[in-house]
Protein backbone atom coordinates (compact mmCIF):
# COMPACT_ATOMS: atom_id res chain seq x y z
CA UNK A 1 24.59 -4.95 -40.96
CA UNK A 2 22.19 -2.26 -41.03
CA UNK A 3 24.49 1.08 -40.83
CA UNK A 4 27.65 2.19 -43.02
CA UNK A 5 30.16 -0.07 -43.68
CA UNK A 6 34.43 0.78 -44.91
CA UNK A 7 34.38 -1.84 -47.65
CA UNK A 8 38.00 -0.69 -49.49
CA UNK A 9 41.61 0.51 -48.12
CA UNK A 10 44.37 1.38 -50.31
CA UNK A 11 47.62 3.10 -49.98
CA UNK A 12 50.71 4.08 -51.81
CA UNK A 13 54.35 3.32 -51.10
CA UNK A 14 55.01 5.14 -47.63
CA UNK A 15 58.77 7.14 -48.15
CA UNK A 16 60.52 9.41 -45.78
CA UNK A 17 60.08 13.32 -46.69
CA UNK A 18 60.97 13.62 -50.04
CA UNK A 19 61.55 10.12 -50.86
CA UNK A 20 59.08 9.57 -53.28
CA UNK A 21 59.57 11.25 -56.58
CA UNK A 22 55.95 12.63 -57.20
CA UNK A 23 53.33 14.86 -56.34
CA UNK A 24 50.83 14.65 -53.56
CA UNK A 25 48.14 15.00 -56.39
CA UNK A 26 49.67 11.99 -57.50
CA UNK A 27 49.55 10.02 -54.44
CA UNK A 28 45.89 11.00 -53.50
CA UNK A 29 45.14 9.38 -56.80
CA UNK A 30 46.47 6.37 -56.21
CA UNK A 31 45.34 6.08 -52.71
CA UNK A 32 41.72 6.22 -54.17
CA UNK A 33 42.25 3.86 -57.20
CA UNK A 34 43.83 1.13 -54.83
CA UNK A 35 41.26 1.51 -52.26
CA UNK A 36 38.14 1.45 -55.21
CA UNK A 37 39.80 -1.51 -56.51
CA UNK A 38 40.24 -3.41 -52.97
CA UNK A 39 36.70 -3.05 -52.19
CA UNK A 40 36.02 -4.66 -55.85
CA UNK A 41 34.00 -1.48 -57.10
CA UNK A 42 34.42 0.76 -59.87
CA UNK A 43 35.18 4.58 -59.84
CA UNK A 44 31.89 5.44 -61.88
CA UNK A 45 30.40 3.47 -58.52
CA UNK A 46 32.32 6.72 -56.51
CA UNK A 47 30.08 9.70 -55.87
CA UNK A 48 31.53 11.11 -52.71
CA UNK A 49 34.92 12.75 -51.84
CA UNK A 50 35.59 13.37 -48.20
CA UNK A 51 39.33 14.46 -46.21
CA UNK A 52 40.63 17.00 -43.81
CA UNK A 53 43.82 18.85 -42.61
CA UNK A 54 43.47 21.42 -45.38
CA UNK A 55 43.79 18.91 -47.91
CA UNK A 56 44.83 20.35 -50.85
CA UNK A 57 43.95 17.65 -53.41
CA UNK A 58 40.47 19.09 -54.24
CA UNK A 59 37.51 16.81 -54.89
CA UNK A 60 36.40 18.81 -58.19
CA UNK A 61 40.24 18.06 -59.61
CA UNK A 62 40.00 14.40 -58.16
CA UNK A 63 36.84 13.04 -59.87
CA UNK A 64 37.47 15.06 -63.37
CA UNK A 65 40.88 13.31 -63.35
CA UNK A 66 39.51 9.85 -62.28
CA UNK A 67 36.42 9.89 -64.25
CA UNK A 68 33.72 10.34 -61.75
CA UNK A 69 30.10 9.57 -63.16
CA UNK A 70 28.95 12.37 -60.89
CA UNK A 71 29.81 13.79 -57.25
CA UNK A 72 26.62 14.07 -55.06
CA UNK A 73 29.00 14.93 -51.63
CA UNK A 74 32.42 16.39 -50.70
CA UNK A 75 33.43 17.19 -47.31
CA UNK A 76 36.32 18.27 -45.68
CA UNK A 77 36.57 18.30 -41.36
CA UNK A 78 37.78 21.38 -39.73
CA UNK A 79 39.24 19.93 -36.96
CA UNK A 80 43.35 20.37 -37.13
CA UNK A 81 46.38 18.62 -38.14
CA UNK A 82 45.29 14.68 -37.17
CA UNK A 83 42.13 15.34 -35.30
CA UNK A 84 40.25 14.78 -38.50
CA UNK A 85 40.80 11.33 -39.50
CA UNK A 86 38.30 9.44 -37.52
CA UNK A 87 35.67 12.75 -38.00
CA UNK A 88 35.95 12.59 -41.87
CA UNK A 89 35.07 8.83 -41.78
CA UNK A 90 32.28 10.11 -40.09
CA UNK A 91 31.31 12.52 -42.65
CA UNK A 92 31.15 9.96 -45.06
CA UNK A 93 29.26 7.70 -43.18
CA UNK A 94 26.64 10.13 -42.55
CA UNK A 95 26.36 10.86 -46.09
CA UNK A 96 25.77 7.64 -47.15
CA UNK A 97 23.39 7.02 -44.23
CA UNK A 98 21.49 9.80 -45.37
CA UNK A 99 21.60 8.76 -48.56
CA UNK A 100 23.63 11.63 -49.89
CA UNK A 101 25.56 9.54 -51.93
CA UNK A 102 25.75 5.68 -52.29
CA UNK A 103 29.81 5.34 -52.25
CA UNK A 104 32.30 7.97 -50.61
CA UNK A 105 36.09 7.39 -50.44
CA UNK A 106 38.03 9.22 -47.61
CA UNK A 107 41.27 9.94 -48.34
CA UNK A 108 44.70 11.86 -46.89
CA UNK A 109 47.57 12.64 -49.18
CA UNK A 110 51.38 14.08 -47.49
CA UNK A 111 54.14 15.17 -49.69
CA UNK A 112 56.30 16.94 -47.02
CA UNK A 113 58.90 16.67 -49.86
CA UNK A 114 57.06 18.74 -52.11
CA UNK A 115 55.54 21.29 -49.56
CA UNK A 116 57.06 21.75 -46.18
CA UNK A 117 58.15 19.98 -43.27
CA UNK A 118 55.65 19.74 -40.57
CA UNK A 119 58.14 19.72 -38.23
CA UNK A 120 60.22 22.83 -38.85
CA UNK A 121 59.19 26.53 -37.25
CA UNK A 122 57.54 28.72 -39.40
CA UNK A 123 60.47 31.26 -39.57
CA UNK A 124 60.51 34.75 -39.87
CA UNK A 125 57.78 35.09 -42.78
CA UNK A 126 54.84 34.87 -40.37
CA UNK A 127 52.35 37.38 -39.73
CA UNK A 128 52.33 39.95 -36.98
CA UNK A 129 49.95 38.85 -33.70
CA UNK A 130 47.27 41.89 -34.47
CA UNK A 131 46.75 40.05 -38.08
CA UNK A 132 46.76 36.70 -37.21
CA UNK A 133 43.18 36.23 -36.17
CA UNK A 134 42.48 37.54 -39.61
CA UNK A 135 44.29 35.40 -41.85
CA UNK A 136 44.29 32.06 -43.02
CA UNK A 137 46.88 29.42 -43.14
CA UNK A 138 48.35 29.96 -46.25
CA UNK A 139 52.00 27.84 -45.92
CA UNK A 140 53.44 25.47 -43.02
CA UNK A 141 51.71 23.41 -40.83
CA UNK A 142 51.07 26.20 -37.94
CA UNK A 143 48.34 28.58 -38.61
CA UNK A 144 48.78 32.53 -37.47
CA UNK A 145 48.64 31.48 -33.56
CA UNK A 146 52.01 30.64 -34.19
CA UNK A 147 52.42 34.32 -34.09
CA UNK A 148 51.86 34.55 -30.03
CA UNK A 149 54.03 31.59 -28.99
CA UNK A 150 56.98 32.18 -31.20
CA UNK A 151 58.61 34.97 -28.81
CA UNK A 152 58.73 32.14 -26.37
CA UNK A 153 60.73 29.67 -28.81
CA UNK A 154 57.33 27.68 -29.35
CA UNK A 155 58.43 26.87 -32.55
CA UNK A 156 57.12 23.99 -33.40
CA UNK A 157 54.70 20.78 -32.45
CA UNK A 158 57.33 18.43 -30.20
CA UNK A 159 58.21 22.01 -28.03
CA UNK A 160 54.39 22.79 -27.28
CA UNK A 161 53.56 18.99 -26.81
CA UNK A 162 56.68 18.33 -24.55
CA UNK A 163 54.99 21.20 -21.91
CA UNK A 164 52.05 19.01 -22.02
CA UNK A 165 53.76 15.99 -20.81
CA UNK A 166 56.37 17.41 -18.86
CA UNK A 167 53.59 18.92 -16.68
CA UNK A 168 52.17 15.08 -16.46
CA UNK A 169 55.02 14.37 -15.37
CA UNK A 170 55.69 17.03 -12.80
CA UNK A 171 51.99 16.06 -11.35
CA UNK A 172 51.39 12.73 -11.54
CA UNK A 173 55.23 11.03 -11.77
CA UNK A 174 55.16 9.36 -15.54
CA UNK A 175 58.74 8.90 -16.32
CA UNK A 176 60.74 9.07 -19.69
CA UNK A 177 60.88 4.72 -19.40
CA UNK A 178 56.93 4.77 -19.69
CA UNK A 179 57.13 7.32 -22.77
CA UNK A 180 60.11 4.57 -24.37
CA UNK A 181 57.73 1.70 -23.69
CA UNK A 182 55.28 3.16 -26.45
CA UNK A 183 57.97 3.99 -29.12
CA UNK A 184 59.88 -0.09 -28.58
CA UNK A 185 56.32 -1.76 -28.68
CA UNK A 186 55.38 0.04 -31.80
CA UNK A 187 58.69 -0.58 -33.89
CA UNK A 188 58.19 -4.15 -32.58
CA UNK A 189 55.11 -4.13 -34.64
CA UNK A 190 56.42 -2.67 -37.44
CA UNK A 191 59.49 -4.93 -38.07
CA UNK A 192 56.49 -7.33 -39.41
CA UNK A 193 55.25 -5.02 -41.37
CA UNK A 194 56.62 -4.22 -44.99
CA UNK A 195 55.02 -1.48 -45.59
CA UNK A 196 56.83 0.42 -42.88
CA UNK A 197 59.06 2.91 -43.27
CA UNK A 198 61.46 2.41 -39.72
CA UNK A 199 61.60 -1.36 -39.58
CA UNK A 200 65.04 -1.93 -37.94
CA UNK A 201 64.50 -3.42 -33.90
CA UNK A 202 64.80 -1.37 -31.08
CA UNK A 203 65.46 -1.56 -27.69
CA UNK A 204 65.02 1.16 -24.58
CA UNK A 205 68.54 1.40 -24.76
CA UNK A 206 68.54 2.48 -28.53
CA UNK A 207 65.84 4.69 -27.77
CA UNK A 208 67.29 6.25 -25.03
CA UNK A 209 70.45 6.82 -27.02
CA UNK A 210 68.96 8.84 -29.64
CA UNK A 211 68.83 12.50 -29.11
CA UNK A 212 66.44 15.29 -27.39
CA UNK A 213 64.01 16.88 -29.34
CA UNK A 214 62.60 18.86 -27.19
CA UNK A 215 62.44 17.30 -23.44
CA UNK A 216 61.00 14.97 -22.37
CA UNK A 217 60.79 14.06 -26.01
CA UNK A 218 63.57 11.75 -27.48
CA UNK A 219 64.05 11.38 -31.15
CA UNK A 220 61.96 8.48 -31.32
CA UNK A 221 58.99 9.64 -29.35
CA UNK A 222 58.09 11.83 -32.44
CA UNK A 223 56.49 10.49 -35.45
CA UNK A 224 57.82 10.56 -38.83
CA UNK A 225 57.82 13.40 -41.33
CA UNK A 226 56.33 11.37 -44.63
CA UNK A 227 55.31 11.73 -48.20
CA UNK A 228 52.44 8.64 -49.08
CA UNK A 229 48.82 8.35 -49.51
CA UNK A 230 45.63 6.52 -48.06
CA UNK A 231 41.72 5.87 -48.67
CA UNK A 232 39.34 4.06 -47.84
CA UNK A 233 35.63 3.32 -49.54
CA UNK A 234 32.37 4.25 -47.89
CA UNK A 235 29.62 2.65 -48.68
CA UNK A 236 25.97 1.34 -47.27
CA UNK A 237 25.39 -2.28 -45.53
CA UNK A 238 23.11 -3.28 -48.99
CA UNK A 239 26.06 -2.46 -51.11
CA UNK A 240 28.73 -3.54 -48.79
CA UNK A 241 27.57 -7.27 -48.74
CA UNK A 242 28.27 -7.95 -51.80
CA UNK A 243 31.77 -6.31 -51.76
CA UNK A 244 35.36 -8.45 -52.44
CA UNK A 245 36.36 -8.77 -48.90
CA UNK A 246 34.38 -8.60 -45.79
CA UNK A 247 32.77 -5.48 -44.61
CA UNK A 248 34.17 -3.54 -41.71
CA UNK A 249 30.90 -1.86 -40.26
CA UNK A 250 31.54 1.35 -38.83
CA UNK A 251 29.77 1.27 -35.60
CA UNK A 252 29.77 4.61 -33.75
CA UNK A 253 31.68 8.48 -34.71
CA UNK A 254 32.26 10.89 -32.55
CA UNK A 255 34.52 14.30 -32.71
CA UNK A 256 35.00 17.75 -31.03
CA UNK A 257 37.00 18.51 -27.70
CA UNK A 258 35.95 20.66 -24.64
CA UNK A 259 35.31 24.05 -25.14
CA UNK A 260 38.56 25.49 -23.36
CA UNK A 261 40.53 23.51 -25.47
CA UNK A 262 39.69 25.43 -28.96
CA UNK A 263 43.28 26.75 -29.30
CA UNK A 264 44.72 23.21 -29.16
CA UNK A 265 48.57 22.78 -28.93
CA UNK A 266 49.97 26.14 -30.11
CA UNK A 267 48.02 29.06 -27.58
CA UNK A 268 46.65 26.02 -24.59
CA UNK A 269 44.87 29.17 -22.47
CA UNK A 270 42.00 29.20 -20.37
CA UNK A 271 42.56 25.37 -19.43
CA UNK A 272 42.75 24.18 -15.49
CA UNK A 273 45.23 21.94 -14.89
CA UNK A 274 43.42 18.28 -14.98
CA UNK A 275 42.63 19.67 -18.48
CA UNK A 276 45.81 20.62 -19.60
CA UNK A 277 47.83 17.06 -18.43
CA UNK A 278 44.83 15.28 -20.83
CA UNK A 279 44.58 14.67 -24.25
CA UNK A 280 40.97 16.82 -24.44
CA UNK A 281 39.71 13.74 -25.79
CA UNK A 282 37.20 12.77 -22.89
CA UNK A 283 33.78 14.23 -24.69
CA UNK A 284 34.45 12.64 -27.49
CA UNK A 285 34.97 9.12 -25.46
CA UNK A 286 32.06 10.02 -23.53
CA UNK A 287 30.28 10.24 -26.74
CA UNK A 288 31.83 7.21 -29.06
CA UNK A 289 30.95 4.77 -26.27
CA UNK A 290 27.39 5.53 -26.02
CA UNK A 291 26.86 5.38 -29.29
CA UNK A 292 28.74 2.38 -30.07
CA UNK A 293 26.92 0.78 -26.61
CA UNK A 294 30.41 -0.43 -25.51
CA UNK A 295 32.76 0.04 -23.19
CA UNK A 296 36.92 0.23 -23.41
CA UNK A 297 37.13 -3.07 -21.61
CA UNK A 298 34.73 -4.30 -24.61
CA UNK A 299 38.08 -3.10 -26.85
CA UNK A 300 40.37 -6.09 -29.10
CA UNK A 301 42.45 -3.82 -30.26
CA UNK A 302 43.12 0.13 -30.74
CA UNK A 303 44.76 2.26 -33.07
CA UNK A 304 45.87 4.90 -30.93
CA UNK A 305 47.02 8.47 -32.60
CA UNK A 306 50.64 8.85 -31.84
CA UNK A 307 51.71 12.06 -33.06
CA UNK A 308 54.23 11.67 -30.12
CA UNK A 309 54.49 8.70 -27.75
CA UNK A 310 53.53 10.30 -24.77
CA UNK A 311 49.63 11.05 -26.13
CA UNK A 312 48.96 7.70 -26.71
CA UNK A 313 49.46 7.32 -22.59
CA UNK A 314 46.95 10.32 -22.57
CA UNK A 315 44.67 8.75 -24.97
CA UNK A 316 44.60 5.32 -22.55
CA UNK A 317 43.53 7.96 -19.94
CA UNK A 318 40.98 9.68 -21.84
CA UNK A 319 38.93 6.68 -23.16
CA UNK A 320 38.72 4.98 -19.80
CA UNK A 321 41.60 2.12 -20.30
CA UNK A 322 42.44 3.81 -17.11
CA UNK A 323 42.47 7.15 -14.92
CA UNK A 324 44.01 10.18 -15.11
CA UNK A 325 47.71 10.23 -14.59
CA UNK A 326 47.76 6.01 -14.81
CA UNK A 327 48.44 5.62 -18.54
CA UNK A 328 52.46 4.92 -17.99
CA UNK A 329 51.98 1.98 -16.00
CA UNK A 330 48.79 1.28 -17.77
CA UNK A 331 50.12 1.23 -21.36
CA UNK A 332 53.63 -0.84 -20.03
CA UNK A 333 50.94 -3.93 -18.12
CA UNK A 334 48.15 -4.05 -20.84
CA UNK A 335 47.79 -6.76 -23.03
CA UNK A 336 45.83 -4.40 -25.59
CA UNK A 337 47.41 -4.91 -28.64
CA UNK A 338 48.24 -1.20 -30.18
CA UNK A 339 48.99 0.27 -33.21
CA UNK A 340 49.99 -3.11 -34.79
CA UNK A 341 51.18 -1.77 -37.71
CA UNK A 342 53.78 0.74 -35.86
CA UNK A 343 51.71 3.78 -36.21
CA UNK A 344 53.02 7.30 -36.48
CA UNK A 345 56.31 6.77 -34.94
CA UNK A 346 57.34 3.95 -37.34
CA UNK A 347 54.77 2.98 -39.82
CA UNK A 348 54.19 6.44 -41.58
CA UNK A 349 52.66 9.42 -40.52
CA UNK A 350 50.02 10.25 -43.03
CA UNK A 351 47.80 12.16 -40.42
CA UNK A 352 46.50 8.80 -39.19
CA UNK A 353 44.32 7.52 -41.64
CA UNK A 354 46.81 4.70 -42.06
CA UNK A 355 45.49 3.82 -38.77
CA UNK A 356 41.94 3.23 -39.87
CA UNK A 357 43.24 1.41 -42.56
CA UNK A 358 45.32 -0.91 -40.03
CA UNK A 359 41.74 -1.18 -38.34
CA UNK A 360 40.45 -2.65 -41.25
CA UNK A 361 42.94 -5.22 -41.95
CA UNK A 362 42.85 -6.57 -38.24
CA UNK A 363 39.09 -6.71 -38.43
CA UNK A 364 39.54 -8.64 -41.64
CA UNK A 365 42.68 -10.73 -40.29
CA UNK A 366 44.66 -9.30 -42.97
CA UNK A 367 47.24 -7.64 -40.41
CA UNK A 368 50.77 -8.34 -40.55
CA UNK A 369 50.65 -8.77 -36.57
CA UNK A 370 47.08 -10.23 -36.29
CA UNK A 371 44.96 -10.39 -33.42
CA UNK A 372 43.38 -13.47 -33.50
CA UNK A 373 39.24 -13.46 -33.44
CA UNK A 374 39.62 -9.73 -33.01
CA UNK A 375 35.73 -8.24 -33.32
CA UNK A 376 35.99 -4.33 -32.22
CA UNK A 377 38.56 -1.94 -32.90
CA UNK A 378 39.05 1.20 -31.58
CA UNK A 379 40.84 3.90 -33.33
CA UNK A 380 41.52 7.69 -32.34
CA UNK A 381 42.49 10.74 -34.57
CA UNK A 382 44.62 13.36 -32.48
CA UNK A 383 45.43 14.48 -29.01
CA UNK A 384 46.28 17.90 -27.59
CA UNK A 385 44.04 19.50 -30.06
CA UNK A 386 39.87 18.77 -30.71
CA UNK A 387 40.17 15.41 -32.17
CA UNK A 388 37.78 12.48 -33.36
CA UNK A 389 37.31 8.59 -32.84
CA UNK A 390 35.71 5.66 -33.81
CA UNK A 391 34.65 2.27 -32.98
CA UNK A 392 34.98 -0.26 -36.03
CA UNK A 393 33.63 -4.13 -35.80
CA UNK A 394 33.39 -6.99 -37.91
CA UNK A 395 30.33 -6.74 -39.87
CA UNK A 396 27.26 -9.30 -38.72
């Protein structure tokens, strides 16, 4: 072990949108505490905060109210919405490489119950288009671009992602079976795991008989809308071998998107089409598997970000698994076990850092569906907007 290390993951009860009766403060407190406590440290050990999405659980308010001895870092990654997950890991890691700070917990707290639904259009409240590039997101989960798509009923994530994949469609022949494939073999996953919020078995049939959400989209290809927490503890290899459980070593970041691809889901201009029927995710694979000096067939097992079903075929595309427009087929033959713990469409959807956490576990054989002598672990944050991955292994 020679670089950083995730030595702790903790979460709190995962509950549909307004299930859980208290705050998102709350929750990101808890998160931490159960994460500190996994990896067998103390919170006076904790000098680094790091999250992103516009989280609004502020380190300076988190380590008063958990008793920090100090805070040497706190980040917070700009990419959007999910793209952040594997990038803030990053951020942490680099911190404690640097020596910035010896411990860092990255965290991710949703209460939709309390704030808003991420799924619901921003209604008539929003700003005009000639003050949007002015303004910051102040409530909903669209920022002010919103402002130029909602005169064409682009009113929300599942309508701007559903162009995306019905143009895959149109050009390379996916069909709506190969999108069901991904939302069965994930809720097969999670009817072993507890923790999941959508346990009850599904078949194609089930899944075909729930409704549109926006077409090709079925009511199952879109992940939940949650309230729940997660962390995870940061720390160097010195510290990490002497943690509670065995060290997860976080071998390679990477993060961004192509340069075209800046306005992500809600204004997708200036892309050519092989861009716009991809997840945007290929410089960052490009990148994660030099550094990690692996390959995708070097992969035993991936937590994929499924926002909606159909990007996790994207994903498969964009990190090599296959080519372009082969994910369908690709994801319905592989024997890549994915998402194990059900992921966004039936786990929870806590912006996918329950997905890093699932890495963990696997890596450490705690999973409820276990992958036996599983060594690396791929795991993605986001696609359709500039995203971020990483490649975890079992610490030597």
């Amino acid at each position: 072990m020679t670089g950083a290390c995730i030595v702790g993951v903790g979460e709190t009860a995962y509950a549909k949108r307004g299930g859980l009766d208290t705050s998102e403060y709350h929750l990101a407190l808890e998160a931490i505490c159960a994460a500190v406590a996994d990896a067998g440290m103390s919170l006076e050990e904790i000098d680094g905060l790091a999250s992103f999405a516009d989280d609004r659980n502020l380190p300076v308010f988190v380590a008063a109210d958990l008793g920090l001895r100090e805070l040497r870092h706190a980040s917070m990654s700009w990419l959007p919405g999910g793209g952040g997950g594997c990038a803030a890991v990053g951020n942490a890691a680099l911190a404690v490489e640097a020596g910035h700070a010896h411990a860092v917990v990255v965290y991710r707290s949703l209460c939709q119950g309390q704030f808003v639904r991420f799924g619901q259009g921003p209604g008539a409240r929003r700003a005009p288009a000639d003050r949007a590039p002015a303004l910051r997101r102040s409530k909903g989960p669209l920022d002010t671009a919103a402002a130029f798509t909602m005169p064409f009923a682009m009113l929300s994530p599942p309508i701007t992602y559903a162009m995306v994949m019905q143009r895959h469609m149109h050009r390379f022949g996916t069909t709506p079976e190969h999108l069901g494939n991904v939302a069965v073999r994930f809720r097969d996953h999670a009817t072993r795991n507890p923790r999941a919020v959508l346990r009850t078995p599904m078949t194609l049939d089930d899944y075909f008989a729930s409704r549109l959400v926006a077409e090709p989209f079925h009511l199952f290809d879109c992940c939940m809308e949650n309230d729940g927490a997660c962390a995870v503890v940061v720390t160097g290899a010195a510290r990490a071998a002497d943690g509670a459980k065995p060290a997860v070593e976080i071998a390679a970041t990477a993060q961004g998107a192509p340069g075209a691809y800046g306005h992500g889901q809600y204004v997708n201009v200036y892309v050519d089409d092989e861009l716009y029927t991809s997840g945007g995710g290929r410089p960052v694979a490009r990148d994660l598997w030099a550094r990690a000096g692996i390959g995708p067939d070097e992969v035993d097992v991936a937590m994929l970000y499924d926002h909606f079903s159909g990007m996790v075929l994207l994903q498969l595309e964009d990190y090599g698994f296959c080519g372009p427009g082969e994910g369908g087929p690709c994801f319905a033959e592989t024997t890549l076990p994915i998402n194990t713990h059900g992921g966004s469409l039936s786990e929870a959807y806590i912006h996918g850092l329950n997905h890093v956490v699932e890495g963990v576990r696997q890596l450490r054989g705690e999973s409820t569906a276990p992958v036996p002598g599983a060594q690396t672990c791929l795991v993605t944050s986001a696609a359709g907007v500039p995203g971020s991955g990483m490649v975890l292994r079992v610490a030597r």
